[in-house]
Protein backbone atom coordinates (compact mmCIF):
# COMPACT_ATOMS: atom_id res chain seq x y z
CA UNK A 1 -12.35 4.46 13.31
CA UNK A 2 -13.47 0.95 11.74
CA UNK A 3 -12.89 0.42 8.32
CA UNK A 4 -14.80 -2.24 6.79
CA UNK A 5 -12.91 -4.27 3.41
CA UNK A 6 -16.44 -3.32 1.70
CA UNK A 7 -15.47 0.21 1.75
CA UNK A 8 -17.51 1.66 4.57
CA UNK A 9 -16.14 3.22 8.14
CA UNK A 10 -17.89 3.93 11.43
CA UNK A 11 -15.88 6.08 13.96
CA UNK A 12 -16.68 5.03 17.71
CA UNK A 13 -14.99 5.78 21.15
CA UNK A 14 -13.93 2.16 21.93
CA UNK A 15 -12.59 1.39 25.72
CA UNK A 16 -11.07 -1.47 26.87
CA UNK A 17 -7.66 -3.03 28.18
CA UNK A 18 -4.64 -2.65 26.07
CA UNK A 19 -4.08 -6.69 24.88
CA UNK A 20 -0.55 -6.05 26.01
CA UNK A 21 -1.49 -5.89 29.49
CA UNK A 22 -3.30 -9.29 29.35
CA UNK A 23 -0.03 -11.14 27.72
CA UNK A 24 2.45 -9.51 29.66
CA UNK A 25 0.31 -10.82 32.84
CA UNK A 26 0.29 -14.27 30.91
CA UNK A 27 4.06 -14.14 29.84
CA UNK A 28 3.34 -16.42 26.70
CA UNK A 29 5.89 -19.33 26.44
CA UNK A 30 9.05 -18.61 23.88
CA UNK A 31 7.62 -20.60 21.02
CA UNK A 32 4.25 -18.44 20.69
CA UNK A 33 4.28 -16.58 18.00
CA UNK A 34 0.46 -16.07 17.70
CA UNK A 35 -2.59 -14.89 19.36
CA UNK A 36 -5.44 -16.74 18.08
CA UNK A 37 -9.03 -15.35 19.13
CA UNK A 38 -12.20 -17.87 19.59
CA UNK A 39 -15.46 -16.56 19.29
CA UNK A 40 -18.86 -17.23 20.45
CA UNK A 41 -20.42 -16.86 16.95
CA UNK A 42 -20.85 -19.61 14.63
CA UNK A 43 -20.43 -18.42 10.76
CA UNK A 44 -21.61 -21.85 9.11
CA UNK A 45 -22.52 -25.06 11.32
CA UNK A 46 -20.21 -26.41 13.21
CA UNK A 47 -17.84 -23.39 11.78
CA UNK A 48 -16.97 -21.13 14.40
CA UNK A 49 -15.76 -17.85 14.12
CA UNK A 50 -11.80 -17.17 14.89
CA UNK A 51 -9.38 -14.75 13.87
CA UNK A 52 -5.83 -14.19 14.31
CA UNK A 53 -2.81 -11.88 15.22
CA UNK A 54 1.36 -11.86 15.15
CA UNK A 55 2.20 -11.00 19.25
CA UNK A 56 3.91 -7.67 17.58
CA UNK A 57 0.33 -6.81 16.42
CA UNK A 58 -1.54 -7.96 19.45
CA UNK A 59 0.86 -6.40 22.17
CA UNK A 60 0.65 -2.56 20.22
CA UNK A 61 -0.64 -0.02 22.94
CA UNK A 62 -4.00 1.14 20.19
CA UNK A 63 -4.97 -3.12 20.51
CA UNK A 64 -7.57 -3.50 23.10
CA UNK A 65 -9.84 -6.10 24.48
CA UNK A 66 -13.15 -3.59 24.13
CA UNK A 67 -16.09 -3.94 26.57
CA UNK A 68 -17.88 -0.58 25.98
CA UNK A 69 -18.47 1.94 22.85
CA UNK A 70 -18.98 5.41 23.20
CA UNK A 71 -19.08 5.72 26.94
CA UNK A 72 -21.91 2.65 27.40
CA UNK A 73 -21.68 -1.24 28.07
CA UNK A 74 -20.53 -2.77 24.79
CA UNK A 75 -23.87 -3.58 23.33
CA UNK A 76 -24.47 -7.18 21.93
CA UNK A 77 -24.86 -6.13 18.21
CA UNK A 78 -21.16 -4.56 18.28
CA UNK A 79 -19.88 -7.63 19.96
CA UNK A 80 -20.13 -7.99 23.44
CA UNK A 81 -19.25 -9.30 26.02
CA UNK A 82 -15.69 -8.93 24.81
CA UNK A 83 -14.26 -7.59 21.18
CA UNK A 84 -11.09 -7.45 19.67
CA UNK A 85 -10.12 -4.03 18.30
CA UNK A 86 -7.20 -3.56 16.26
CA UNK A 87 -7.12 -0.22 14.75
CA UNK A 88 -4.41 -0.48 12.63
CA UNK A 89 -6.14 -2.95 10.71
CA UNK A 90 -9.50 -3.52 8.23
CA UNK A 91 -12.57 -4.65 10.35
CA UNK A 92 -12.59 -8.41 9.81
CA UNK A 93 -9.91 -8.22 12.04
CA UNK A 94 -12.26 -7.19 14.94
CA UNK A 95 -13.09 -10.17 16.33
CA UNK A 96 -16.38 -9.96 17.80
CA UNK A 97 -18.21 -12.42 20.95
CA UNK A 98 -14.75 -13.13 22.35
CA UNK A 99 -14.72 -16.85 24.11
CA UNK A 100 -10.86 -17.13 24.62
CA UNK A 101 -7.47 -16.63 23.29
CA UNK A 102 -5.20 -19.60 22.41
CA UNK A 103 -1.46 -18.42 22.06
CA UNK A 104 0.09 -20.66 19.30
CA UNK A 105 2.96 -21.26 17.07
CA UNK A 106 1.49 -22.28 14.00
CA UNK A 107 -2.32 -22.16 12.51
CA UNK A 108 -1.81 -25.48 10.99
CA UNK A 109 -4.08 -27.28 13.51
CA UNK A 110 -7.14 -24.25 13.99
CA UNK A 111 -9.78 -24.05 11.52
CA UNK A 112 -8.82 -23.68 7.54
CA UNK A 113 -4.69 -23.20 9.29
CA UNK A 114 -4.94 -19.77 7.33
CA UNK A 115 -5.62 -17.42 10.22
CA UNK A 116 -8.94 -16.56 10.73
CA UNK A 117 -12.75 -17.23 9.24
CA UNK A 118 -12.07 -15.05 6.66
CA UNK A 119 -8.40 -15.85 5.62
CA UNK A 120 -9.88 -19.31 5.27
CA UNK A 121 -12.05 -17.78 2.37
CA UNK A 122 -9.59 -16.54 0.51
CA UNK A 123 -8.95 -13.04 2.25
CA UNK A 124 -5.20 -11.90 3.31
CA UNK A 125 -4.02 -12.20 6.51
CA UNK A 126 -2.81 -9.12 7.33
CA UNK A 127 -5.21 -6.49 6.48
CA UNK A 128 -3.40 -3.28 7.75
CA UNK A 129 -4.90 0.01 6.83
């Protein structure tokens, strides 16, 4: 289920690799605390779209990396080639057009150093449902 912070939802079958697969092949370094998620998708000029999670969040077995939606290719208008899905938390979360993940200590350095496109603006970093 996707639950948007403007009050809609959407329920989907979302498949994909569990995140926590992908780190523990990585084995992130002692001082990441982060996983921060680069997107394709440009929200402003020269403002790319990121967003953000704790490795807690990121390694939980319901996070995926999704490349297809109910049973079919994950089409380009729900984010392929690659989304984020983290369904214990609002939508903006969701990164969409995934380019790479950056494991990191500190946000200080990426973007607004909030988080995420969104936190940037204003919204809260955690957004769990």
């Amino acid at each position: 289920r996707h639950d948007c912070v403007e009050g809609w939802s959407a329920i989907g079958k979302w498949q994909g690799t569990p995140l926590a697969a992908v780190l523990a092949q990585v084995q992130p370094k002692p001082q990441a605390r982060y996983a921060v998620f680069h997107c394709f998708d440009e929200m402003e000029a020269d403002t790319p779209y990121y967003e953000s999670l704790d490795l807690a969040e990121a390694s939980h077995p319901q996070t995926l990396l999704a490349f297809a939606l109910n049973d079919r290719p994950l089409p380009v208008e729900n984010g392929a080639p690659l989304r984020l899905r983290v369904e214990r938390q609002l939508g903006y979360k969701h990164a969409k057009y995934l380019r790479r993940i950056e494991l990191v200590d500190s946000f200080a350095a990426i973007g607004g150093g909030r988080g995420g496109y969104w936190e940037d603006q204003g919204y809260e970093w955690y957004a769990g449902i």
